[in-house]
PDB file of N, CA and C in Angstrom:
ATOM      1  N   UNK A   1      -0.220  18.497 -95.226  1.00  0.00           N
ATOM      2  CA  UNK A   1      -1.438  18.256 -95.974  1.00  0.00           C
ATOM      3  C   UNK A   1      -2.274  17.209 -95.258  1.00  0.00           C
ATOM      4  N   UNK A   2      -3.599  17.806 -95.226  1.00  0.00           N
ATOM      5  CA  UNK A   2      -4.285  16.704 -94.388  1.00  0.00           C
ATOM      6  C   UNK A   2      -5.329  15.637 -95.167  1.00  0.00           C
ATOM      7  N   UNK A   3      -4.911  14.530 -95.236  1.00  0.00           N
ATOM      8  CA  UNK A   3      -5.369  13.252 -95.735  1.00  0.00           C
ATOM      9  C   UNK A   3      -7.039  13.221 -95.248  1.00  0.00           C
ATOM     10  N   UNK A   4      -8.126  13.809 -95.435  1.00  0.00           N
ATOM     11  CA  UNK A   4      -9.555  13.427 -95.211  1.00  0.00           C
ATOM     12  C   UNK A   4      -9.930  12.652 -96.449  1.00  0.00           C
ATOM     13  N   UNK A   5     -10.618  11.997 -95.360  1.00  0.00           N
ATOM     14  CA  UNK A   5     -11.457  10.872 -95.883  1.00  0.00           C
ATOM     15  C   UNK A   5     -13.302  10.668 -95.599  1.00  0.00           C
ATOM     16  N   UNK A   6     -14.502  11.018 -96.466  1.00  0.00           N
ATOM     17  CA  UNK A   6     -15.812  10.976 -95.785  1.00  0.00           C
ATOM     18  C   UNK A   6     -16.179   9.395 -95.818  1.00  0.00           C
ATOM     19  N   UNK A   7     -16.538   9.427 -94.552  1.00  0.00           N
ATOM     20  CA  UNK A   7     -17.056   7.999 -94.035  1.00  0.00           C
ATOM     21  C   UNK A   7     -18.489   8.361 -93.524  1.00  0.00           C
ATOM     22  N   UNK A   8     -18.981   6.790 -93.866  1.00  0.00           N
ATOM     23  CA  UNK A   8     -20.420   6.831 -93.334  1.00  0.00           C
ATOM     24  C   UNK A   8     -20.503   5.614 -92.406  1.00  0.00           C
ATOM     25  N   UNK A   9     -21.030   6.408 -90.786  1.00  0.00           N
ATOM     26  CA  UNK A   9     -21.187   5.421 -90.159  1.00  0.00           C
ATOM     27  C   UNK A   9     -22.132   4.913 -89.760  1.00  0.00           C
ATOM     28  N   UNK A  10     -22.926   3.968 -89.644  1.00  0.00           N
ATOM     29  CA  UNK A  10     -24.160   3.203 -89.411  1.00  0.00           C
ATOM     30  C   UNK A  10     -24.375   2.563 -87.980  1.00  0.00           C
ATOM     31  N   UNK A  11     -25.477   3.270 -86.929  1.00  0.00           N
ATOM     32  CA  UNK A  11     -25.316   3.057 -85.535  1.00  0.00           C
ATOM     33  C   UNK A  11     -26.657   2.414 -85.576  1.00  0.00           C
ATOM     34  N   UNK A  12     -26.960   0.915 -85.268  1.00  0.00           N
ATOM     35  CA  UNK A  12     -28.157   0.556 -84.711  1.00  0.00           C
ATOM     36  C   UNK A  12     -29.023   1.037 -86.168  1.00  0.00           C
ATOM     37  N   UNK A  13     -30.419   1.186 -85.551  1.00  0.00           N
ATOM     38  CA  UNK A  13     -31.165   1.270 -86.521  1.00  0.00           C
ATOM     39  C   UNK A  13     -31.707   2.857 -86.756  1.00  0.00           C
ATOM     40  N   UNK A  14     -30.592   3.718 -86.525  1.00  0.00           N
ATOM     41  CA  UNK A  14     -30.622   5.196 -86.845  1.00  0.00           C
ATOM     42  C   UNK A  14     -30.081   5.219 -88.170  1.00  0.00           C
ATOM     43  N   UNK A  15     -30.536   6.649 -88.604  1.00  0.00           N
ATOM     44  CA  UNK A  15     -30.179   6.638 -90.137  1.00  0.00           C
ATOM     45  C   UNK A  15     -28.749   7.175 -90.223  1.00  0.00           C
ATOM     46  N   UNK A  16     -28.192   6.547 -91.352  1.00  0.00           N
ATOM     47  CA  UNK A  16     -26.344   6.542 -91.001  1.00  0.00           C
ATOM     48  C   UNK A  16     -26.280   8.075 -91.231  1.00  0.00           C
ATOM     49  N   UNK A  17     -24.722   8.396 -90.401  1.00  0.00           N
ATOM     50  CA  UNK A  17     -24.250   9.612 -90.443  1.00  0.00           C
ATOM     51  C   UNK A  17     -23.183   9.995 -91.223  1.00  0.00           C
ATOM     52  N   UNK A  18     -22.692  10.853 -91.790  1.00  0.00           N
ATOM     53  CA  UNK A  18     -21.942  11.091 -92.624  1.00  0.00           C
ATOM     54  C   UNK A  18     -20.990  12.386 -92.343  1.00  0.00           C
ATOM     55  N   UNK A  19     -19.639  12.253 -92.148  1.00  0.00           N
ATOM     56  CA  UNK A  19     -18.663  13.375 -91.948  1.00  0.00           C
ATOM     57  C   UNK A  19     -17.217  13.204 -92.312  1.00  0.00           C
ATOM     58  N   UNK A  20     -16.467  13.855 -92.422  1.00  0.00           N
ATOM     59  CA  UNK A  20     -15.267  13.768 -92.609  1.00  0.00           C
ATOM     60  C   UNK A  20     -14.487  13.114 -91.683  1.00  0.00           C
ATOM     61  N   UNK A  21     -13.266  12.524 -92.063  1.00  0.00           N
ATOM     62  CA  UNK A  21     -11.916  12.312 -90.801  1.00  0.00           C
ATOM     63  C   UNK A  21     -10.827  12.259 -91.309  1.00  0.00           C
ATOM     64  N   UNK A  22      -9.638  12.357 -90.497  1.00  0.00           N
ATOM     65  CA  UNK A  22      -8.615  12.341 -91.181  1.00  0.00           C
ATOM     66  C   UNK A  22      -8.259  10.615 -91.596  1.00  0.00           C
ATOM     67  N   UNK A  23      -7.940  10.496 -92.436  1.00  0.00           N
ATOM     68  CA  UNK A  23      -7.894   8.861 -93.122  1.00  0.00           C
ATOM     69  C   UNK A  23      -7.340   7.875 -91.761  1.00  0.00           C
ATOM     70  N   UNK A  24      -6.571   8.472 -91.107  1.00  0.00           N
ATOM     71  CA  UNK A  24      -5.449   7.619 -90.370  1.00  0.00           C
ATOM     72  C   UNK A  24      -6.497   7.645 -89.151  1.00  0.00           C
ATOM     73  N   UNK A  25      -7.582   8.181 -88.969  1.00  0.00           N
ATOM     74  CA  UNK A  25      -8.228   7.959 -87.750  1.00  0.00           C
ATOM     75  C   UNK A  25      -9.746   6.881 -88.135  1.00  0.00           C
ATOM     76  N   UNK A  26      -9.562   6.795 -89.247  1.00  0.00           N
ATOM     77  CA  UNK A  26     -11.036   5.426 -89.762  1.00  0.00           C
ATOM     78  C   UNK A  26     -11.036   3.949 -89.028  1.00  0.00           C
ATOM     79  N   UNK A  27      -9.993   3.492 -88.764  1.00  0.00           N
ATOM     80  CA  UNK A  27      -9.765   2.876 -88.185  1.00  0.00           C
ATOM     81  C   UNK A  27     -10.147   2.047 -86.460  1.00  0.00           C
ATOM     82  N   UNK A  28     -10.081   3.669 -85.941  1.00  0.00           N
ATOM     83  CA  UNK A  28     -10.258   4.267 -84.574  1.00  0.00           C
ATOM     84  C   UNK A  28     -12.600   4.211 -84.993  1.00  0.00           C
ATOM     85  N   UNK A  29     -12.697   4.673 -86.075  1.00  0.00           N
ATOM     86  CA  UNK A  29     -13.933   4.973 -86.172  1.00  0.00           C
ATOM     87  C   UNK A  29     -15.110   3.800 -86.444  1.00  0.00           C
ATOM     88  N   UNK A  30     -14.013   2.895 -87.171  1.00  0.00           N
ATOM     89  CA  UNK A  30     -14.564   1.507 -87.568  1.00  0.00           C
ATOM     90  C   UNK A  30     -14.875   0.398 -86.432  1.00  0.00           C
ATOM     91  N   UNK A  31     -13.742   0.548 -85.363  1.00  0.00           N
ATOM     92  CA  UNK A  31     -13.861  -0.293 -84.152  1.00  0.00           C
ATOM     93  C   UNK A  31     -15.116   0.344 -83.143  1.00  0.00           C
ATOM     94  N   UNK A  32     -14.849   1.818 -83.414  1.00  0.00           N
ATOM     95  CA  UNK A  32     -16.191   2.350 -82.315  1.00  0.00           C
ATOM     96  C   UNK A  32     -17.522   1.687 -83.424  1.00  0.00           C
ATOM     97  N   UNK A  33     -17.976   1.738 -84.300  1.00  0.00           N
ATOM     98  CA  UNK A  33     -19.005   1.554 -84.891  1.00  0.00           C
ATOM     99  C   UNK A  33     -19.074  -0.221 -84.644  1.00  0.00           C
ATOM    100  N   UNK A  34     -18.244  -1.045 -84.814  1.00  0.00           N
ATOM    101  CA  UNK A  34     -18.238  -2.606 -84.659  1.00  0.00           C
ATOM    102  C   UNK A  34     -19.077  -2.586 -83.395  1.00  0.00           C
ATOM    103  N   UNK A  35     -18.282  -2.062 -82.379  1.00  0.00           N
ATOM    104  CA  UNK A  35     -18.649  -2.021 -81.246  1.00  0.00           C
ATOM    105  C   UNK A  35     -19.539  -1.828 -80.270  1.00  0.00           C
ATOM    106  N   UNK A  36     -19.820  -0.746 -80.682  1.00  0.00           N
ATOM    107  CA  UNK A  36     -21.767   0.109 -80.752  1.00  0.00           C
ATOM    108  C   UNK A  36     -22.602  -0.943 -80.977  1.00  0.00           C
ATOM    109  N   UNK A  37     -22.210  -1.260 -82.433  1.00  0.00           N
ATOM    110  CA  UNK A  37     -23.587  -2.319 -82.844  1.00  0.00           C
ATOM    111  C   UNK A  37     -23.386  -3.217 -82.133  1.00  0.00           C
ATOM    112  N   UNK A  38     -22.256  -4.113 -82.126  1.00  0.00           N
ATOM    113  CA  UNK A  38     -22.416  -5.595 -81.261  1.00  0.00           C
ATOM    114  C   UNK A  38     -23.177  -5.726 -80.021  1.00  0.00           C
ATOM    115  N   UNK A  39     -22.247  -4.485 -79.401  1.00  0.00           N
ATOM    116  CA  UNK A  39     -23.566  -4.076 -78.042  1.00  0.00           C
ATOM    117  C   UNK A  39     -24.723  -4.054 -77.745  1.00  0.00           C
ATOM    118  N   UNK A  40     -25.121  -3.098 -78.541  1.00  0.00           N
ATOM    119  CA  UNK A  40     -26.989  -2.924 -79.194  1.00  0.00           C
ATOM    120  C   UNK A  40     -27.397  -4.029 -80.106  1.00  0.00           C
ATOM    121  N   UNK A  41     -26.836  -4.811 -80.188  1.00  0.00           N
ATOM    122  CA  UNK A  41     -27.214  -6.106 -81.506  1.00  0.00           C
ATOM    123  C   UNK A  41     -27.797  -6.831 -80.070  1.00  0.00           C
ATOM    124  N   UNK A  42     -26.891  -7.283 -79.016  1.00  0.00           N
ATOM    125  CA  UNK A  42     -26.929  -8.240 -77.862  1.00  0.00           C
ATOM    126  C   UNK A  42     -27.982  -7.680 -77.187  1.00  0.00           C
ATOM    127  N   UNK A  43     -28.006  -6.303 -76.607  1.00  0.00           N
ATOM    128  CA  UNK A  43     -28.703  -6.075 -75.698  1.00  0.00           C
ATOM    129  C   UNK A  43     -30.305  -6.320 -76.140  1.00  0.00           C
ATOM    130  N   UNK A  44     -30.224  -5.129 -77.281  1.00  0.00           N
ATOM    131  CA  UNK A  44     -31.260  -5.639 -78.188  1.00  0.00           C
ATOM    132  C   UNK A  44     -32.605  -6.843 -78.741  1.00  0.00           C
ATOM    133  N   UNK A  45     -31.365  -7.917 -78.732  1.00  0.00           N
ATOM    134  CA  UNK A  45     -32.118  -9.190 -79.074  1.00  0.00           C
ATOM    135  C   UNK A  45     -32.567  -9.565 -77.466  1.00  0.00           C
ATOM    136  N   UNK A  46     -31.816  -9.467 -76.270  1.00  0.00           N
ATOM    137  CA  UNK A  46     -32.104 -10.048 -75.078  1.00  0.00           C
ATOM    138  C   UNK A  46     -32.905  -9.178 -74.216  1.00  0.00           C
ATOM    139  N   UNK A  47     -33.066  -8.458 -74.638  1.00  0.00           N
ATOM    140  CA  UNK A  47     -34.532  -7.459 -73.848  1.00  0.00           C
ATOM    141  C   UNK A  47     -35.175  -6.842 -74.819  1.00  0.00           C
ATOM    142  N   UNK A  48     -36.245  -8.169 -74.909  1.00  0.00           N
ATOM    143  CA  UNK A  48     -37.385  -7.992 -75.658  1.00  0.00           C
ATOM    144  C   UNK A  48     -38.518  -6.768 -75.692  1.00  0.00           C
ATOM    145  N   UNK A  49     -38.376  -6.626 -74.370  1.00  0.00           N
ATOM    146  CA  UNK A  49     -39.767  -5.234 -73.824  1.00  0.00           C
ATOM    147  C   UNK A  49     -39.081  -3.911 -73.930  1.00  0.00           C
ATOM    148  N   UNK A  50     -37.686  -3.765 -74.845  1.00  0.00           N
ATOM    149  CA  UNK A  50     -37.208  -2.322 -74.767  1.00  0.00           C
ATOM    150  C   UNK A  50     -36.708  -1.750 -75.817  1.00  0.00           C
ATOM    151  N   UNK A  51     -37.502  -0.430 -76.242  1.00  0.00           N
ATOM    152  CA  UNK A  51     -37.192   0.037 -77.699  1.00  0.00           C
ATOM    153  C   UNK A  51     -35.841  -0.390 -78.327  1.00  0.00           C
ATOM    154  N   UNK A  52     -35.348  -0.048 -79.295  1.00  0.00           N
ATOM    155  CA  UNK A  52     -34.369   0.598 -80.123  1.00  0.00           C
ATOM    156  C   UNK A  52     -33.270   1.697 -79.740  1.00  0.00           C
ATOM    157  N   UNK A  53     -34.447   2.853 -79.271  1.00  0.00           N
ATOM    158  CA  UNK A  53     -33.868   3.816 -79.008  1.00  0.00           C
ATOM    159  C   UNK A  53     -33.469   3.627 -77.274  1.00  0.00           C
ATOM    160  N   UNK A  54     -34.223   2.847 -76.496  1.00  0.00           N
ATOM    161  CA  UNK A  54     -33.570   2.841 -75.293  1.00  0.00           C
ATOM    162  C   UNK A  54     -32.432   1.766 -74.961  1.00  0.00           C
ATOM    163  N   UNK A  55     -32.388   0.667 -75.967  1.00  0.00           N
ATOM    164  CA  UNK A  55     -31.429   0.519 -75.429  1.00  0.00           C
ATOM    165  C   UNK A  55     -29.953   0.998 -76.222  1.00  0.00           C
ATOM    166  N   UNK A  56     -30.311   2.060 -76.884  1.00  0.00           N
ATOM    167  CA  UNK A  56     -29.121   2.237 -77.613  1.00  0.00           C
ATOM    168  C   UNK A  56     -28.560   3.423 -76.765  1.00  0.00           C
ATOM    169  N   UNK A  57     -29.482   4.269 -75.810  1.00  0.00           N
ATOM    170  CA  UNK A  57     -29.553   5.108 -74.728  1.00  0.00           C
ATOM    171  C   UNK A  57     -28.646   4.071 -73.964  1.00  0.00           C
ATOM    172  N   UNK A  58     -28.885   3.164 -73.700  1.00  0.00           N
ATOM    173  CA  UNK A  58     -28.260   1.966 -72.606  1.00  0.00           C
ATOM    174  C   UNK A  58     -26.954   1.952 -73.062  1.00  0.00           C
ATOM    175  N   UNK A  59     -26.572   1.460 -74.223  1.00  0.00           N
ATOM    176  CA  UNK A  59     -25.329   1.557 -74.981  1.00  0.00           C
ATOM    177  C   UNK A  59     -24.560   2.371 -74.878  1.00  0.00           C
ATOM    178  N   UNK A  60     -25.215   3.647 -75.183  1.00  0.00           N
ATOM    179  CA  UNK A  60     -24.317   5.078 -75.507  1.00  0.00           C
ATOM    180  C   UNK A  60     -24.306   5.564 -73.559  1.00  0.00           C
ATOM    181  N   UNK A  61     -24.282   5.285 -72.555  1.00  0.00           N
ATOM    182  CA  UNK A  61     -24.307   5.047 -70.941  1.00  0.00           C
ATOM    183  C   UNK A  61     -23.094   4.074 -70.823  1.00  0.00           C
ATOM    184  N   UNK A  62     -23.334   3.053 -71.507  1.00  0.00           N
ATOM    185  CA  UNK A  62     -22.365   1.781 -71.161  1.00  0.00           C
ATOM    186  C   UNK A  62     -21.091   2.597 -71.473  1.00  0.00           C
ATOM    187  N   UNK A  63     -21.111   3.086 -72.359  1.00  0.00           N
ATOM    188  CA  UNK A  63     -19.703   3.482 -73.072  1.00  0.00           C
ATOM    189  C   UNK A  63     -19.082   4.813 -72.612  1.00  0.00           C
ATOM    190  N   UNK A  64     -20.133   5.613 -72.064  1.00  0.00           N
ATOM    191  CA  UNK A  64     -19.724   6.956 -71.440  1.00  0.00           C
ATOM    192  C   UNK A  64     -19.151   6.245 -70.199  1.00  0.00           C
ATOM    193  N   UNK A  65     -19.616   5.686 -69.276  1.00  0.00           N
ATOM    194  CA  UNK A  65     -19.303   5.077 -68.181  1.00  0.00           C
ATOM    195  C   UNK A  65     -17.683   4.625 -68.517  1.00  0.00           C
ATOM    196  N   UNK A  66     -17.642   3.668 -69.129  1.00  0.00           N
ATOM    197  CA  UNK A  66     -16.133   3.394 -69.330  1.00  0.00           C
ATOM    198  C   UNK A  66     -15.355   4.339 -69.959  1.00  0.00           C
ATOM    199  N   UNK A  67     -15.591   5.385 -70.601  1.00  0.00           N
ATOM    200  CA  UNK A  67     -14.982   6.168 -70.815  1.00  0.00           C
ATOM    201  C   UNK A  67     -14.337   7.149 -69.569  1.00  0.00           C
ATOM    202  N   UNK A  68     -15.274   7.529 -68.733  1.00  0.00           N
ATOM    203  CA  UNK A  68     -15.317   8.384 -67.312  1.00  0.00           C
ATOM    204  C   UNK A  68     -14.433   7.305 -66.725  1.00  0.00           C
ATOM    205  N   UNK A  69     -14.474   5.999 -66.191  1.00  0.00           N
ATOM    206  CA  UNK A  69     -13.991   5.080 -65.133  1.00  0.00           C
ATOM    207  C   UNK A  69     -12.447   5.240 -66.078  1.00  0.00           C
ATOM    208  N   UNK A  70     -12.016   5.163 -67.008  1.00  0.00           N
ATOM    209  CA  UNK A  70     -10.980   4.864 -67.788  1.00  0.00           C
ATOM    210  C   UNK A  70     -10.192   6.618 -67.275  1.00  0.00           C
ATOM    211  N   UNK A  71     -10.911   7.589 -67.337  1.00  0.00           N
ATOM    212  CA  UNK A  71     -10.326   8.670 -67.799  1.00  0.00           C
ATOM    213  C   UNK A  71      -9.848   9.072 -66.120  1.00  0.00           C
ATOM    214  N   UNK A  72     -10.411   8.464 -65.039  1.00  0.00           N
ATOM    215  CA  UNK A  72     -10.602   8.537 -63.627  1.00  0.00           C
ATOM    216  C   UNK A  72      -9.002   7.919 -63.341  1.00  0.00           C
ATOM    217  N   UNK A  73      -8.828   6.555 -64.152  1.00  0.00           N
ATOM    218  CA  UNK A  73      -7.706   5.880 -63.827  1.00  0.00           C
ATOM    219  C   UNK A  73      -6.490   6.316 -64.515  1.00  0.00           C
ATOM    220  N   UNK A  74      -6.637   7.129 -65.446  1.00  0.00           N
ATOM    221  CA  UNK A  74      -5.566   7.526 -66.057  1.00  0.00           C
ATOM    222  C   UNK A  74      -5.292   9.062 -65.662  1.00  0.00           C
ATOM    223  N   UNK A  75      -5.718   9.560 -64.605  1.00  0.00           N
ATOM    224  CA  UNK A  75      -6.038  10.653 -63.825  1.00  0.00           C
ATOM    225  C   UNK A  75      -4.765  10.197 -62.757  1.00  0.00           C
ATOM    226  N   UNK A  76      -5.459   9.449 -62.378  1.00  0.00           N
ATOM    227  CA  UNK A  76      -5.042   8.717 -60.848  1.00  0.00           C
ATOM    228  C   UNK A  76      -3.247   7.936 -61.033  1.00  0.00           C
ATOM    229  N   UNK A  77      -3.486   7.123 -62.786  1.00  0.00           N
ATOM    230  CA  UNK A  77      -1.863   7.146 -62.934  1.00  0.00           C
ATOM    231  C   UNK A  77      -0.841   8.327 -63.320  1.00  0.00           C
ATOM    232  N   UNK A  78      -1.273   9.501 -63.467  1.00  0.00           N
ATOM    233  CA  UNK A  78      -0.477  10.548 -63.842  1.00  0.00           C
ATOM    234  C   UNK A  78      -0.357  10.971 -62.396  1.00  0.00           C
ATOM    235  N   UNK A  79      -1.094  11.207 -61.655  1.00  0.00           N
ATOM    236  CA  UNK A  79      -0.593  11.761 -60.206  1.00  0.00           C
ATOM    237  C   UNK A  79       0.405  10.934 -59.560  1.00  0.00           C
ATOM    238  N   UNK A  80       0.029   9.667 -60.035  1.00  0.00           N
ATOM    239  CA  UNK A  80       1.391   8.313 -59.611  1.00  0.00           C
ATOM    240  C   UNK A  80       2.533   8.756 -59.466  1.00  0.00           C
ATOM    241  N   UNK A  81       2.674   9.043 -61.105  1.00  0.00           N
ATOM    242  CA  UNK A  81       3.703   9.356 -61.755  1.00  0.00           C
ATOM    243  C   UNK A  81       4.370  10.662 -61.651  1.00  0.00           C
ATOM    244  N   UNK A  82       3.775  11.607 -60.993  1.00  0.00           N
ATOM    245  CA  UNK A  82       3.979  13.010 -60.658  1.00  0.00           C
ATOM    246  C   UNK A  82       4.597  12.720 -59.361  1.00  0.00           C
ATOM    247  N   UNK A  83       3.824  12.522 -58.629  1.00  0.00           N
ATOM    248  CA  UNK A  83       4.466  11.872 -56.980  1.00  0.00           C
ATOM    249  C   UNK A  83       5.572  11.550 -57.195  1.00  0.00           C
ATOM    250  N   UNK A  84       5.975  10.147 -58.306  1.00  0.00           N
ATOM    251  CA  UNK A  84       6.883   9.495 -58.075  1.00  0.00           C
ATOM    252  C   UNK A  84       8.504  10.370 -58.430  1.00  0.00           C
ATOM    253  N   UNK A  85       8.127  11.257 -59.616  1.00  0.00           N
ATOM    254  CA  UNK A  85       9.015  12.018 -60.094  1.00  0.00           C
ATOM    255  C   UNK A  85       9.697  12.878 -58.639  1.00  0.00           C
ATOM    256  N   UNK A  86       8.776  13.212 -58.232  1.00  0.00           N
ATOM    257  CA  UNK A  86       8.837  14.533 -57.374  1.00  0.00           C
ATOM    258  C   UNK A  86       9.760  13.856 -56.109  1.00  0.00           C
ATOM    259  N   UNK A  87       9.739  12.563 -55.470  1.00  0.00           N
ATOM    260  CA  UNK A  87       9.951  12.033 -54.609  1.00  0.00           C
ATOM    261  C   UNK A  87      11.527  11.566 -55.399  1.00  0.00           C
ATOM    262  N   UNK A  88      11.425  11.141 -56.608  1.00  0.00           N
ATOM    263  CA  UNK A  88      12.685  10.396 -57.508  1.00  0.00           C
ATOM    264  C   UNK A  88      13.586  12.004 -57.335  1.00  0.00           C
ATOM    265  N   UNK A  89      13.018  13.131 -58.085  1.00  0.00           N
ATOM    266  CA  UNK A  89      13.803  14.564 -57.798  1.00  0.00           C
ATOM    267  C   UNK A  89      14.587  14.849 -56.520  1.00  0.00           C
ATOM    268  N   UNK A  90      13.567  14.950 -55.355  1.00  0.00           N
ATOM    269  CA  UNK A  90      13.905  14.947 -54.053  1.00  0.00           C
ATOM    270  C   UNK A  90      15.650  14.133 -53.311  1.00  0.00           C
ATOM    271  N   UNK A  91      15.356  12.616 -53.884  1.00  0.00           N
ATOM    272  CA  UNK A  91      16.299  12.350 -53.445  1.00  0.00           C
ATOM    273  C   UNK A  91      17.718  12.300 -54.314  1.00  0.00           C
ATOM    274  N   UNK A  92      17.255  12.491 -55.244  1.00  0.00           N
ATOM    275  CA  UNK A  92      18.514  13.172 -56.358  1.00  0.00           C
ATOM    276  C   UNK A  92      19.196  14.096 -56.192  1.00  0.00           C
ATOM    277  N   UNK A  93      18.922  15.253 -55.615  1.00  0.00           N
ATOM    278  CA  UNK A  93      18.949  16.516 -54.936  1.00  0.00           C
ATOM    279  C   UNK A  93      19.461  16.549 -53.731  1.00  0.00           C
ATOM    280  N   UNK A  94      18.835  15.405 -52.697  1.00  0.00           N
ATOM    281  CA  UNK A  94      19.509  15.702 -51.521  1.00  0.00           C
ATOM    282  C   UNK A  94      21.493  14.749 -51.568  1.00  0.00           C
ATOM    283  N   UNK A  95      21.878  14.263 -53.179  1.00  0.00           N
ATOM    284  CA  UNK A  95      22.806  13.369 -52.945  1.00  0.00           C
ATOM    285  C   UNK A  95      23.858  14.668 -53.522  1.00  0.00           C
ATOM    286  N   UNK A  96      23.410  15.934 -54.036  1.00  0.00           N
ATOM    287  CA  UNK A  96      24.429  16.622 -54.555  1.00  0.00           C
ATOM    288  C   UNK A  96      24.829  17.722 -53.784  1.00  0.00           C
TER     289      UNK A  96
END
Protein backbone atom coordinates (compact mmCIF):
# COMPACT_ATOMS: atom_id res chain seq x y z
CA UNK A 1 0.00 0.00 0.00
CA UNK A 2 1.34 3.19 -1.01
CA UNK A 3 1.48 5.96 1.68
CA UNK A 4 0.80 9.42 -0.65
CA UNK A 5 0.91 12.39 0.67
CA UNK A 6 -0.15 16.05 -1.46
CA UNK A 7 2.38 18.62 -0.79
CA UNK A 8 2.67 22.07 -1.86
CA UNK A 9 5.83 23.38 -2.84
CA UNK A 10 6.73 27.05 -3.00
CA UNK A 11 9.82 28.01 -5.43
CA UNK A 12 10.94 31.71 -5.36
CA UNK A 13 8.32 33.95 -6.32
CA UNK A 14 6.40 31.44 -8.74
CA UNK A 15 3.04 30.40 -7.87
CA UNK A 16 3.31 27.21 -5.59
CA UNK A 17 2.92 23.80 -7.13
CA UNK A 18 0.96 21.12 -6.00
CA UNK A 19 1.33 17.11 -6.49
CA UNK A 20 1.44 14.03 -4.87
CA UNK A 21 4.49 11.89 -3.21
CA UNK A 22 4.98 9.08 -1.52
CA UNK A 23 5.07 10.34 2.33
CA UNK A 24 8.60 8.83 2.93
CA UNK A 25 9.99 10.95 0.05
CA UNK A 26 8.72 14.72 1.62
CA UNK A 27 11.54 14.93 3.23
CA UNK A 28 13.87 14.52 0.14
CA UNK A 29 11.27 17.33 -1.24
CA UNK A 30 11.48 19.72 1.69
CA UNK A 31 15.40 19.97 1.55
CA UNK A 32 15.19 20.52 -2.38
CA UNK A 33 12.64 23.40 -1.77
CA UNK A 34 14.91 24.92 1.46
CA UNK A 35 17.46 24.87 -0.91
CA UNK A 36 16.14 26.40 -4.14
CA UNK A 37 14.99 29.28 -2.14
CA UNK A 38 18.12 29.95 -0.06
CA UNK A 39 19.90 30.05 -3.35
CA UNK A 40 17.53 32.39 -5.16
CA UNK A 41 16.94 34.31 -1.77
CA UNK A 42 21.10 35.08 -1.99
CA UNK A 43 21.52 35.40 -5.49
CA UNK A 44 18.55 37.42 -5.69
CA UNK A 45 19.19 40.03 -3.07
CA UNK A 46 23.00 40.36 -4.51
CA UNK A 47 22.27 41.04 -8.13
CA UNK A 48 20.24 43.80 -8.12
CA UNK A 49 19.96 44.33 -12.16
CA UNK A 50 18.48 40.65 -12.59
CA UNK A 51 14.91 39.48 -12.77
CA UNK A 52 13.29 36.85 -10.62
CA UNK A 53 12.91 34.71 -13.29
CA UNK A 54 16.61 34.87 -14.37
CA UNK A 55 18.08 34.26 -11.64
CA UNK A 56 16.01 31.46 -10.68
CA UNK A 57 17.07 30.24 -14.45
CA UNK A 58 20.63 30.73 -12.68
CA UNK A 59 19.52 28.51 -9.81
CA UNK A 60 17.73 25.82 -11.61
CA UNK A 61 21.65 25.70 -13.95
CA UNK A 62 23.43 25.77 -10.58
CA UNK A 63 21.70 22.66 -9.60
CA UNK A 64 21.51 20.82 -12.96
CA UNK A 65 25.26 21.35 -13.09
CA UNK A 66 25.83 19.57 -9.82
CA UNK A 67 23.60 17.17 -10.53
CA UNK A 68 25.51 16.20 -14.09
CA UNK A 69 29.20 16.74 -12.22
CA UNK A 70 27.78 14.37 -9.31
CA UNK A 71 26.21 11.82 -11.75
CA UNK A 72 29.77 12.01 -13.94
CA UNK A 73 31.53 10.94 -10.58
CA UNK A 74 29.42 8.32 -9.63
CA UNK A 75 29.79 7.02 -13.26
CA UNK A 76 33.46 7.10 -12.94
CA UNK A 77 33.19 5.28 -9.27
CA UNK A 78 31.22 2.34 -10.61
CA UNK A 79 33.75 1.70 -13.42
CA UNK A 80 36.32 1.80 -10.33
CA UNK A 81 34.59 -0.65 -8.91
CA UNK A 82 33.95 -2.83 -11.99
CA UNK A 83 37.73 -2.75 -12.84
CA UNK A 84 38.48 -3.53 -9.45
CA UNK A 85 36.14 -6.62 -9.24
CA UNK A 86 37.29 -7.86 -12.55
CA UNK A 87 41.06 -7.57 -11.66
CA UNK A 88 40.01 -8.96 -7.72
CA UNK A 89 38.16 -12.09 -10.06
CA UNK A 90 41.21 -12.48 -12.23
CA UNK A 91 43.51 -13.17 -9.57
CA UNK A 92 41.20 -15.41 -7.63
CA UNK A 93 41.01 -17.57 -10.58
CA UNK A 94 44.44 -17.72 -11.50
CA UNK A 95 45.11 -19.26 -7.57
CA UNK A 96 42.67 -22.30 -8.33
Amino acid sequence: MNDKLRVTIKIADVEPIHFDIDRKEEIVYRKAEYHVNKLWQNWFQTSKNKSSHETLARVALAFAELYYRKSEQLDGQVQLIDNFEKQLDSLLLEKD
